[in-house]
N, C-alpha and C. Protein backbone atom coordinates (compact mmCIF):
# COMPACT_ATOMS: atom_id res chain seq x y z
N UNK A 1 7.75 -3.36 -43.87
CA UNK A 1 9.04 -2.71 -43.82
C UNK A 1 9.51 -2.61 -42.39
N UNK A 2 10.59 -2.92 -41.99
CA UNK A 2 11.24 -2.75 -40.37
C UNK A 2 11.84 -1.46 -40.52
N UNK A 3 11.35 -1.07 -39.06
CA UNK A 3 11.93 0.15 -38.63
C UNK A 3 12.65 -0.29 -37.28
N UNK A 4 13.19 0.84 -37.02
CA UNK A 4 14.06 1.29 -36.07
C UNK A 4 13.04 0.47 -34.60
N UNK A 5 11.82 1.28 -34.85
CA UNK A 5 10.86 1.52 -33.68
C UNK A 5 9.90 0.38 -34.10
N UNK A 6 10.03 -0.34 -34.54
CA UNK A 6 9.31 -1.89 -34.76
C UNK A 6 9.41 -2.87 -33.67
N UNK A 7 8.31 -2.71 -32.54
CA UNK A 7 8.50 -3.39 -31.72
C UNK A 7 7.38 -4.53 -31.95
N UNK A 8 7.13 -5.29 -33.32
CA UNK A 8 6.15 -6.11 -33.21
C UNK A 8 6.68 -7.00 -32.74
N UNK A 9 8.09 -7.34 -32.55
CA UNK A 9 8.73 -8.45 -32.40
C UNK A 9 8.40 -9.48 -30.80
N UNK A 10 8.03 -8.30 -30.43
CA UNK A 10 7.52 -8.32 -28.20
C UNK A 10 6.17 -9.04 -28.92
N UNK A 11 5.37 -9.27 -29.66
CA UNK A 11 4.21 -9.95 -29.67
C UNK A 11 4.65 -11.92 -28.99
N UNK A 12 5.46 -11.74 -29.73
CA UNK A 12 5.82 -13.34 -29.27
C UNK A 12 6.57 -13.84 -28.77
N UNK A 13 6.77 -12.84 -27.51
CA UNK A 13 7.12 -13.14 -26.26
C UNK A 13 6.24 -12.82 -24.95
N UNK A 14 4.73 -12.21 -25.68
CA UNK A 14 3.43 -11.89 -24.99
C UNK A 14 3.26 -12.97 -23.74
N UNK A 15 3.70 -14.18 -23.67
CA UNK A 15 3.27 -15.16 -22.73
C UNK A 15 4.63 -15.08 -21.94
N UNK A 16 5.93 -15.28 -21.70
CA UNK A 16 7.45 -15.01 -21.49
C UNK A 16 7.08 -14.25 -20.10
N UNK A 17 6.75 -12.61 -20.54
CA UNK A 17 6.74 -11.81 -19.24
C UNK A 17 5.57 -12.41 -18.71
N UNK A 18 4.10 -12.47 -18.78
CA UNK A 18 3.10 -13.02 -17.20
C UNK A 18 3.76 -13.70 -16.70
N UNK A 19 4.34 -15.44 -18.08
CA UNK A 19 5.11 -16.35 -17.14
C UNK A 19 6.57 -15.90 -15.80
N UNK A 20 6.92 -14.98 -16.11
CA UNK A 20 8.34 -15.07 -15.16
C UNK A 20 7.23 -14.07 -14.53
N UNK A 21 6.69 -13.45 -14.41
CA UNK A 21 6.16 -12.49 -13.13
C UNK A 21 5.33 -13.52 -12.44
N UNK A 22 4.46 -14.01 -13.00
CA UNK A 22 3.73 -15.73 -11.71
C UNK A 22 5.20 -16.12 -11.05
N UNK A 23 5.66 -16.39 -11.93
CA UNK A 23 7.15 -17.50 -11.11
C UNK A 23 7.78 -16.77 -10.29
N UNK A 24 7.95 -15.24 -10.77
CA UNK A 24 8.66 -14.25 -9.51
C UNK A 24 7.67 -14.11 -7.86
N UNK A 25 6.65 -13.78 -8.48
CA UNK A 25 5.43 -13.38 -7.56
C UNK A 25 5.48 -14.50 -6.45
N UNK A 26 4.85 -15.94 -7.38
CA UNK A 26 5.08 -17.22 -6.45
C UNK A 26 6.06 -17.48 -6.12
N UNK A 27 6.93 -17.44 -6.24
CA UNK A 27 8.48 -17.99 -5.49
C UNK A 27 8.81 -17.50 -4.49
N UNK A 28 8.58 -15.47 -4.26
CA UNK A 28 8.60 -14.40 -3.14
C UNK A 28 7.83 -15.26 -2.43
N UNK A 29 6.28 -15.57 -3.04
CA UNK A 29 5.36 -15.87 -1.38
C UNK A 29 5.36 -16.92 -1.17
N UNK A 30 5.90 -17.69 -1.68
CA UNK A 30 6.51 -19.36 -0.86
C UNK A 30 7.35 -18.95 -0.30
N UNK A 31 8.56 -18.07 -0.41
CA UNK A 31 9.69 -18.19 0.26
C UNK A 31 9.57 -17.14 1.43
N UNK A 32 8.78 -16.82 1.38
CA UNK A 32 8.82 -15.56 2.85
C UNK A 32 7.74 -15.93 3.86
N UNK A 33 6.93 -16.66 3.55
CA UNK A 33 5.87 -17.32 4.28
C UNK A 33 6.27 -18.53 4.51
N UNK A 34 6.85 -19.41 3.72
CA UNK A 34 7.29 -20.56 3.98
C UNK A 34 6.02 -21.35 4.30
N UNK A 35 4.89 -21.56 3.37
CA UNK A 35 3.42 -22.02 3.40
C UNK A 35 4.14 -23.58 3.50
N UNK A 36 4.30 -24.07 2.17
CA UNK A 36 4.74 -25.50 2.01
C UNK A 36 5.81 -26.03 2.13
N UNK A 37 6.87 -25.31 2.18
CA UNK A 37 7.97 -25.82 2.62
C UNK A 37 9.18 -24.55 2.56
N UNK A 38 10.45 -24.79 3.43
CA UNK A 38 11.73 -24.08 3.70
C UNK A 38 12.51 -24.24 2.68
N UNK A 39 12.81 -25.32 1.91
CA UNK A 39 13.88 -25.32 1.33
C UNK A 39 13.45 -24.33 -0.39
N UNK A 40 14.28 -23.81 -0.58
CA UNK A 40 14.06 -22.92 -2.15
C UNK A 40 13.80 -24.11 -3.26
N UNK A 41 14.61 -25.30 -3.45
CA UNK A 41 14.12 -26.00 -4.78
C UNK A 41 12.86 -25.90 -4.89
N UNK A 42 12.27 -26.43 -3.54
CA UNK A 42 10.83 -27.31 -3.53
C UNK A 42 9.88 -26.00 -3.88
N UNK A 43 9.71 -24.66 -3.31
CA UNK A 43 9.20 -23.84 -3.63
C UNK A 43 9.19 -22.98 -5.47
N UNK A 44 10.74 -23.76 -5.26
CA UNK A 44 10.85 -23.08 -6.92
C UNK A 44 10.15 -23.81 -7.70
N UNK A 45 9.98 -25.08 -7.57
CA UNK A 45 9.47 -26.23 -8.85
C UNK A 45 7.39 -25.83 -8.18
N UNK A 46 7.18 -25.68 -6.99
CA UNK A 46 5.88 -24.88 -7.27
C UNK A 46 5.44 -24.07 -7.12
N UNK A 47 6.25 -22.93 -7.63
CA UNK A 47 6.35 -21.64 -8.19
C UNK A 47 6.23 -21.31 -10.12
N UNK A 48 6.86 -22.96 -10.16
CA UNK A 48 7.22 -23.10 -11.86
C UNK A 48 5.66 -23.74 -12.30
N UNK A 49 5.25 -24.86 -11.36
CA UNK A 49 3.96 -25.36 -11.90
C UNK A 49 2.96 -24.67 -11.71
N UNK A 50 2.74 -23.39 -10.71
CA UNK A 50 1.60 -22.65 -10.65
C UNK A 50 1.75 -21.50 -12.15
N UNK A 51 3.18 -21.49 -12.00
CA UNK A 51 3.62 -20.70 -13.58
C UNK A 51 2.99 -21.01 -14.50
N UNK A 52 3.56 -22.29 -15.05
CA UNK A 52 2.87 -23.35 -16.19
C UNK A 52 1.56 -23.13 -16.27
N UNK A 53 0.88 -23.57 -15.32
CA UNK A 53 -0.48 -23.71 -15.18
C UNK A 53 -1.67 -22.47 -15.39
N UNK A 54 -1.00 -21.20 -15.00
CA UNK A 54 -1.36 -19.81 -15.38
C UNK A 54 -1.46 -19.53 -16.86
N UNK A 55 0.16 -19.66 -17.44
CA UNK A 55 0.31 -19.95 -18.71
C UNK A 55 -0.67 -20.51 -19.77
N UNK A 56 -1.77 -21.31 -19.24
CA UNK A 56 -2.25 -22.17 -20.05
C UNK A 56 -3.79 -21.47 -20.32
N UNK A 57 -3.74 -20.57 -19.33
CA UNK A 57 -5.03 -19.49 -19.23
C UNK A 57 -4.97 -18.29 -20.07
N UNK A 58 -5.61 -18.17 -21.14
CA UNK A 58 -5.26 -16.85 -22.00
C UNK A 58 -6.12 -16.09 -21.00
N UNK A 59 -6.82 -16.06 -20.12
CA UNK A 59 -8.10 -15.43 -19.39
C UNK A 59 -6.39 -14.84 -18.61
N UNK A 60 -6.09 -15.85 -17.76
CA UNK A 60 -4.68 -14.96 -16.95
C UNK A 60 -3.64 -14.41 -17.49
N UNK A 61 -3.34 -14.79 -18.51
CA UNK A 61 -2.22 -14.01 -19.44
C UNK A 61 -3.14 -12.68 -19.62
N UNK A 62 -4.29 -12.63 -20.04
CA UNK A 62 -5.05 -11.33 -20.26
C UNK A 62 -4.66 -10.07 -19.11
N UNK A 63 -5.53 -11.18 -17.96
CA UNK A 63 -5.10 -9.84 -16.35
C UNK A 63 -4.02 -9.75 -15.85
N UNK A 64 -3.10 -10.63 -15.85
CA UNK A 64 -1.48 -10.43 -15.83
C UNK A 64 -1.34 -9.47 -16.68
N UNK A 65 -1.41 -9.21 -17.88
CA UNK A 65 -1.19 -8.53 -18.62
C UNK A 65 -1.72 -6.95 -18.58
N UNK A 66 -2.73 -7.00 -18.05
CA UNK A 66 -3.22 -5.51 -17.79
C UNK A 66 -2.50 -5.15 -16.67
N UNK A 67 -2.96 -6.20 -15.72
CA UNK A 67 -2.66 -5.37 -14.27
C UNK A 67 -0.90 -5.37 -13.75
N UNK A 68 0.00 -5.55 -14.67
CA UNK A 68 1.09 -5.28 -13.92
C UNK A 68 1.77 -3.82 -14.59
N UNK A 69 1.42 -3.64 -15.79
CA UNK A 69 1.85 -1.95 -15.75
C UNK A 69 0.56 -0.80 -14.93
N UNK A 70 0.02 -1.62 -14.47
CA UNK A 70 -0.77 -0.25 -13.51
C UNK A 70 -0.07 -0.64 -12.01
N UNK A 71 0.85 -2.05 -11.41
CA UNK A 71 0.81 -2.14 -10.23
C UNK A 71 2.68 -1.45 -10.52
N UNK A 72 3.15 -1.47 -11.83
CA UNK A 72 4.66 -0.76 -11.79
C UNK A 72 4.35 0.36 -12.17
N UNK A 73 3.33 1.06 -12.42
CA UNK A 73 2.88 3.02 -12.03
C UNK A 73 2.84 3.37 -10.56
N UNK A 74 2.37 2.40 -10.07
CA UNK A 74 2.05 2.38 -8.54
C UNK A 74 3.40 2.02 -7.39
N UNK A 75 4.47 1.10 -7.81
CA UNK A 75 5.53 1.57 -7.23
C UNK A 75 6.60 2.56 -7.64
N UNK A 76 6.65 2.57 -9.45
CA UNK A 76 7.34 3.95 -9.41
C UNK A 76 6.57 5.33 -8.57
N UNK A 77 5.48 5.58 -8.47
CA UNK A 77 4.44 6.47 -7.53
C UNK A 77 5.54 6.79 -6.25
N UNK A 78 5.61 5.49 -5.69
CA UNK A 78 6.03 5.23 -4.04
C UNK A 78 7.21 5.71 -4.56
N UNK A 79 7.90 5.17 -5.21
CA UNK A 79 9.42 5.55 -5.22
C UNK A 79 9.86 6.85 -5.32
N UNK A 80 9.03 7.72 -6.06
CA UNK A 80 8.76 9.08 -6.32
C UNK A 80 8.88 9.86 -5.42
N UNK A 81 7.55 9.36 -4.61
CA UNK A 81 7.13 9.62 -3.14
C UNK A 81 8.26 10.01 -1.60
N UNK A 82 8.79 8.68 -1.93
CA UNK A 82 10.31 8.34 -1.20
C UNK A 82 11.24 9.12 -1.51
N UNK A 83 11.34 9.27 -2.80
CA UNK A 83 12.32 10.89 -3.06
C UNK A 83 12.19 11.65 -2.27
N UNK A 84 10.64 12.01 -2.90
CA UNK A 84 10.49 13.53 -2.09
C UNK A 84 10.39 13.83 -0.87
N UNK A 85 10.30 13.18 -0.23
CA UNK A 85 10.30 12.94 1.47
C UNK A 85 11.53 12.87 1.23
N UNK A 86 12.75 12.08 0.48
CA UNK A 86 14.50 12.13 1.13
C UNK A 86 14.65 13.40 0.68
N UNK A 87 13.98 14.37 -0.30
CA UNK A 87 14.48 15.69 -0.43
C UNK A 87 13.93 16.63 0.43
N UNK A 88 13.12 16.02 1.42
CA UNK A 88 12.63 16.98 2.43
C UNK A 88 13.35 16.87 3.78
N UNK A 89 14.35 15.58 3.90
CA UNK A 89 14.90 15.56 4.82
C UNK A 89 14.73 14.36 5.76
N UNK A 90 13.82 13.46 5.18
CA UNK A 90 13.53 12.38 5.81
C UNK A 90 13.94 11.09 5.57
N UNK A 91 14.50 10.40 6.41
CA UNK A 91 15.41 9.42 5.74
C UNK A 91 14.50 8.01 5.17
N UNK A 92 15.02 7.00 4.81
CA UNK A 92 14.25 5.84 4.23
C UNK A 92 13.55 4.86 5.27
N UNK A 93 14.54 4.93 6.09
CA UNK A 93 14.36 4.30 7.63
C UNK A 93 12.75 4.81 8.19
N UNK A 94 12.79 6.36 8.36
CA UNK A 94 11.75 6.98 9.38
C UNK A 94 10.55 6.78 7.98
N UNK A 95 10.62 6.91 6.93
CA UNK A 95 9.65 6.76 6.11
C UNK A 95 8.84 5.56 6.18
N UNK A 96 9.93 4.59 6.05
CA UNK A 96 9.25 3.02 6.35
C UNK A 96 8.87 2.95 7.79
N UNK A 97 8.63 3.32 8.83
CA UNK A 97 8.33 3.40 9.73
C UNK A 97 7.13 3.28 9.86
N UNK A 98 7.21 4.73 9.45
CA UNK A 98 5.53 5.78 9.20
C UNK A 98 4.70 5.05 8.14
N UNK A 99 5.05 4.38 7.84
CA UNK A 99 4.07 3.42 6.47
C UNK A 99 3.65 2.00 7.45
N UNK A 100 4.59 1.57 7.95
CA UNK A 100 4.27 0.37 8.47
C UNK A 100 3.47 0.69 10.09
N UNK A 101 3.20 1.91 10.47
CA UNK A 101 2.92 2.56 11.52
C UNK A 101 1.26 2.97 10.99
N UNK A 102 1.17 3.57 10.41
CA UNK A 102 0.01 4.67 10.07
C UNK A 102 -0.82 3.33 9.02
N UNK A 103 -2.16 3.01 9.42
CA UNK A 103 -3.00 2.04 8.91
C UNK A 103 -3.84 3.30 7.48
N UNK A 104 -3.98 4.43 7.59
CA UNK A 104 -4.12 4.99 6.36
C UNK A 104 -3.42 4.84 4.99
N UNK A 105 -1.98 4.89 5.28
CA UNK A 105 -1.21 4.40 4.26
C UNK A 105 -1.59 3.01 3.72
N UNK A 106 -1.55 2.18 4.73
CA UNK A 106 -1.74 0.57 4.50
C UNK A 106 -3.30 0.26 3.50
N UNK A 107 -3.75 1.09 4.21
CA UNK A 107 -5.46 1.29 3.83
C UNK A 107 -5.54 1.14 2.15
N UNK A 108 -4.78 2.71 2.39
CA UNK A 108 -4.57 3.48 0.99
C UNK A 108 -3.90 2.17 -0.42
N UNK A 109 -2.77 2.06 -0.11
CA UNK A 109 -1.99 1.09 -0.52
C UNK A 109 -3.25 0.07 -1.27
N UNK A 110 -3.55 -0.92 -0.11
CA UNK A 110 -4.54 -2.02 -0.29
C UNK A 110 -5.60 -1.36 -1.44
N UNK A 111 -6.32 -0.44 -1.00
CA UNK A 111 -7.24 -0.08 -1.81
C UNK A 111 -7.02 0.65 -3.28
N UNK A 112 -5.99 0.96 -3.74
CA UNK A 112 -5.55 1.23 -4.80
C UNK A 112 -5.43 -0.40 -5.30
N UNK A 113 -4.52 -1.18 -5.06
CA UNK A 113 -4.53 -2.21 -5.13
C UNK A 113 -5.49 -3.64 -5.56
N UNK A 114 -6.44 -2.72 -4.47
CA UNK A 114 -7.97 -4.07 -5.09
C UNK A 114 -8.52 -3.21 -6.04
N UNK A 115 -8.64 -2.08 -6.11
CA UNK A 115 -9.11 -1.26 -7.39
C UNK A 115 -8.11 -1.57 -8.95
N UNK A 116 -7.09 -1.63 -8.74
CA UNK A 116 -6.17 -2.61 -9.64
C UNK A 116 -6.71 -4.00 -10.42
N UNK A 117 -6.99 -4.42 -9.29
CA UNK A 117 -7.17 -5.90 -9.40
C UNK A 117 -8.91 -6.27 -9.97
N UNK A 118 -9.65 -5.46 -9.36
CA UNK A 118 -11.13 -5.35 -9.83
C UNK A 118 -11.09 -4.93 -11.14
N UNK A 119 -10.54 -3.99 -11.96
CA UNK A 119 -10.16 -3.62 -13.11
C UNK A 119 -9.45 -4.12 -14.11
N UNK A 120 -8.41 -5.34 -13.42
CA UNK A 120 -8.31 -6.24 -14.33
C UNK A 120 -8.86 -7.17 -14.72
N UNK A 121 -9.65 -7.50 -13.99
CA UNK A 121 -10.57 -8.58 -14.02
C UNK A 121 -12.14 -8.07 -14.37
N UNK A 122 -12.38 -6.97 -14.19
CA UNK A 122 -13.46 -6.32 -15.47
C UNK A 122 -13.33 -5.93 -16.87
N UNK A 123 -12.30 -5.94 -17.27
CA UNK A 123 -11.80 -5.16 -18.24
C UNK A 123 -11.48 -6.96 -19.30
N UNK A 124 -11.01 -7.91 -18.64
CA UNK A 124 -10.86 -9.06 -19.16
C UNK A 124 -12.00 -10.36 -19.18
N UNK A 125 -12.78 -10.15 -18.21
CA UNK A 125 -14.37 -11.01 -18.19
C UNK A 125 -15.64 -10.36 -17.94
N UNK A 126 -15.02 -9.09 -17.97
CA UNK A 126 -16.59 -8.97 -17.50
C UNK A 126 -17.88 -8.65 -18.78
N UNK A 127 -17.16 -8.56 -19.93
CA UNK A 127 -18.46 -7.90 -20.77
C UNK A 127 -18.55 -9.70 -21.35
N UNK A 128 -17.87 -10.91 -21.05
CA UNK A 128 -18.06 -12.15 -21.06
C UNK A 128 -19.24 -12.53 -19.73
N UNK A 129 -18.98 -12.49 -18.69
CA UNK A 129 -20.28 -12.22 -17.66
C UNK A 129 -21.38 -11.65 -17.65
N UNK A 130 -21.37 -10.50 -18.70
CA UNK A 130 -22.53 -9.88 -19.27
C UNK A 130 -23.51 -10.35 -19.80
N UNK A 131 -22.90 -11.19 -21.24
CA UNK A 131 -23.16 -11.79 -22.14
C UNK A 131 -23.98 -13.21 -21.45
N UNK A 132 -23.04 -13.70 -20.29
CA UNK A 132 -23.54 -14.82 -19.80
C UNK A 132 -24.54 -14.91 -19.06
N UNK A 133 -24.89 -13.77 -18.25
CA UNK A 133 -25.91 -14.15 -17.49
C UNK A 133 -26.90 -12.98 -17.98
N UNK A 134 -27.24 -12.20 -18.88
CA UNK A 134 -28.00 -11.80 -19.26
C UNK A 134 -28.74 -12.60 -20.77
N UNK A 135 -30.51 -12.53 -20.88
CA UNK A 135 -30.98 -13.04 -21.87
C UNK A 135 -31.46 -11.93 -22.93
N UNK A 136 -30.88 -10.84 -23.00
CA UNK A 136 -31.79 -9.64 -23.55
C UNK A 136 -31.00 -9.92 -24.51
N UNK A 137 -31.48 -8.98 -25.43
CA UNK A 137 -30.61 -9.16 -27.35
C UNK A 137 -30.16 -7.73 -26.66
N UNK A 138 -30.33 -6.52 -26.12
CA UNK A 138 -30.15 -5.24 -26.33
C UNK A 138 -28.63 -5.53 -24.71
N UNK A 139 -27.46 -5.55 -24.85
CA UNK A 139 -26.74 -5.81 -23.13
C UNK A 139 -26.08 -4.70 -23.76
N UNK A 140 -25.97 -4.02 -24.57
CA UNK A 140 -24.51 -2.86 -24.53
C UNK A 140 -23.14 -3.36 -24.14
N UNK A 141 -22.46 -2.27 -23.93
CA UNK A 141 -21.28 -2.44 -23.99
C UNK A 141 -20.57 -2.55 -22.31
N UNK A 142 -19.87 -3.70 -21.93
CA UNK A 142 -20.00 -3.63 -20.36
C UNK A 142 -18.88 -2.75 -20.22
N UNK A 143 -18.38 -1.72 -20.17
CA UNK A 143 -17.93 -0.60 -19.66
C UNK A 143 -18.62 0.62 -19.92
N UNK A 144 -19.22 1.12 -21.04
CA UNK A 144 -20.86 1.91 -21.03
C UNK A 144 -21.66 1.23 -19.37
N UNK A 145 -22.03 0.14 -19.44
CA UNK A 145 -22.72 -0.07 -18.14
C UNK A 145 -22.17 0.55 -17.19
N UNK A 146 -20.57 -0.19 -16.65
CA UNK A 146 -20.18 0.26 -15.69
C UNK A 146 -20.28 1.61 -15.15
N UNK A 147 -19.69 2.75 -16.25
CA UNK A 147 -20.12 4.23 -16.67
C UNK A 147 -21.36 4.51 -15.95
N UNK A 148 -22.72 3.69 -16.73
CA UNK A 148 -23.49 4.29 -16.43
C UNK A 148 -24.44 4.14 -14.70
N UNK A 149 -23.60 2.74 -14.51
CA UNK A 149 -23.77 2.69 -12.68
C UNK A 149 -23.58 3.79 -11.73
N UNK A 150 -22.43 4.07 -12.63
CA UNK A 150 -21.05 4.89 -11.28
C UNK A 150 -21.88 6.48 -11.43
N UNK A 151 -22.50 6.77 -12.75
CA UNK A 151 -23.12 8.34 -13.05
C UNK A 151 -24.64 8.71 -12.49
N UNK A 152 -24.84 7.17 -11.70
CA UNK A 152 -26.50 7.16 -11.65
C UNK A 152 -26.90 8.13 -10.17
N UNK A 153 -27.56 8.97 -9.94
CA UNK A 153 -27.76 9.67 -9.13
C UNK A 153 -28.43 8.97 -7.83
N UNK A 154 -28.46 7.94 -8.08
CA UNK A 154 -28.89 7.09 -6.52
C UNK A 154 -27.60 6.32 -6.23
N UNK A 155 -26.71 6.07 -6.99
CA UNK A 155 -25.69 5.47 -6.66
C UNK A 155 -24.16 6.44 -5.88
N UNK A 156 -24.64 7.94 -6.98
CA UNK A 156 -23.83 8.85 -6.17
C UNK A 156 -23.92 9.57 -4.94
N UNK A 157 -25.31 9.42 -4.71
CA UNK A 157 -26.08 9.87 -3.49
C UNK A 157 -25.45 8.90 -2.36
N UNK A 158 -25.73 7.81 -2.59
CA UNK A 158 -25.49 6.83 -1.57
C UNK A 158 -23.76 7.10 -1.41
N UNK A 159 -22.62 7.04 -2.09
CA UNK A 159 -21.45 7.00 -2.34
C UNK A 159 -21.06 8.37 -1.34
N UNK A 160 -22.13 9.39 -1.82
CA UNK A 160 -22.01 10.56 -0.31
C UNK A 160 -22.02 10.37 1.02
N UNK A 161 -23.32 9.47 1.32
CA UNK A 161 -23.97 9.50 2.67
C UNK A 161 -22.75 8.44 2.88
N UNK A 162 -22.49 7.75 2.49
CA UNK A 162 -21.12 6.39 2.94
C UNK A 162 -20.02 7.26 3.45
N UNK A 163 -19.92 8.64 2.11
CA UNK A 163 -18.91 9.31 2.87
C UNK A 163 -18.98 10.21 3.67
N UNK A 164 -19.96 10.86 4.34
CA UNK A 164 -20.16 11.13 5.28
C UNK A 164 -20.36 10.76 6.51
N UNK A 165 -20.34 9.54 6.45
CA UNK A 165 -20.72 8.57 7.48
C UNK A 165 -19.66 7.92 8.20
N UNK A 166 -18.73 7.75 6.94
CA UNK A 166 -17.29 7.53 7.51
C UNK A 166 -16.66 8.71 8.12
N UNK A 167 -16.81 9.83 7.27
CA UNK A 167 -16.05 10.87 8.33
C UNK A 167 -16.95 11.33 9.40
N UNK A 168 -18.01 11.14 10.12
CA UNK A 168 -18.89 11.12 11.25
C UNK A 168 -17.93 10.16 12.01
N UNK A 169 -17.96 9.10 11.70
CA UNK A 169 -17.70 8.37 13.14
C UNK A 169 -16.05 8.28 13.39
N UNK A 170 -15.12 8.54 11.84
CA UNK A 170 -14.08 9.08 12.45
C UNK A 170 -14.09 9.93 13.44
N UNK A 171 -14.62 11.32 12.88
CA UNK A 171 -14.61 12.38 13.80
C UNK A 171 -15.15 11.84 15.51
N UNK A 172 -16.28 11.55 15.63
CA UNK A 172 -16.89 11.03 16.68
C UNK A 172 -15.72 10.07 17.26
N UNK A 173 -14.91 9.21 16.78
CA UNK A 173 -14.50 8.31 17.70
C UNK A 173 -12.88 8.64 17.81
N UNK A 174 -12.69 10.20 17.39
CA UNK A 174 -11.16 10.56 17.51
C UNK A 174 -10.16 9.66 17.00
N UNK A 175 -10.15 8.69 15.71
CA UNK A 175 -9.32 7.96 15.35
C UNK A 175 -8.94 8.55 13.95
């Protein structure tokens, strides 16, 4: 029965959005780097074949698929962010400043970012990597594993002394 709120219809256009976000993605970093060439056709047609070629990967349609509503949480975040700093009085100008100024932000940024990206790519091969390089009949479930890495008391121990260690030599080296 169709409803109102029947959005099965987005199933088969599941490949449509990764494809135009590769082609958006690649086309920006050909054209602002200018790696292989200046002129826009030439970048657009391999922008379109790295497209295609993505396309043909259900493995990348998979992490395309995870990881771009966690990287558009992450600029609505900023944009948020940017508000509230223009409702505090700070303009867009001095904001971008202070971002492109201050290597914490940049830090920050990046590392949200590869945590993004590590997560899409665990979440889409990794209990396949499991499977592959382990010979046991008993492998569980590879996010139970992951779980049970991150809860292990030598792993959180260490995850301390790292962070203490970093804020030691901050402190120590006044940066």
């Amino acid at each position: 029965m169709a409803t109102i709120l029947d959005l099965g219809i987005l199933n088969y256009f599941g490949i449509i959005f990764p494809f135009l976000l590769m082609f958006v993605v690649s086309y920006a970093i050909l054209q602002k780097t200018k790696v292989l060439s200046g002129e826009a056709t030439i970048n657009a047609m391999i922008a379109m074949a790295v497209s295609f070629l993505g396309v043909m990967s259900n493995t990348v349609i998979s992490i395309v698929s995870f990881i771009a509503p966690w990287f558009t949480v992450m600029m609505i975040f900023l944009i948020l962010l940017l508000l509230l700093f223009a409702i505090m009085g700070v303009s867009e100008k001095e904001f971008l400043a202070a971002a492109k100024s201050n290597k914490g932000i940049q830090w920050s940024i990046l590392g949200v970012s590869l945590i993004i990206l590590i997560a899409g790519f665990s979440v889409t091969i990794g209990q396949d990597f499991l499977d592959a390089g382990s010979q046991q009949d008993e492998l569980g479930d590879f996010e139970q594993n992951i779980f049970d890495i991150f809860v292990n008391t030598k792993v959180l121990g260490m995850l301390l002394l790292f962070g203490i260690s970093v804020f030691t030599v901050a402190l120590l080296t006044g940066n």
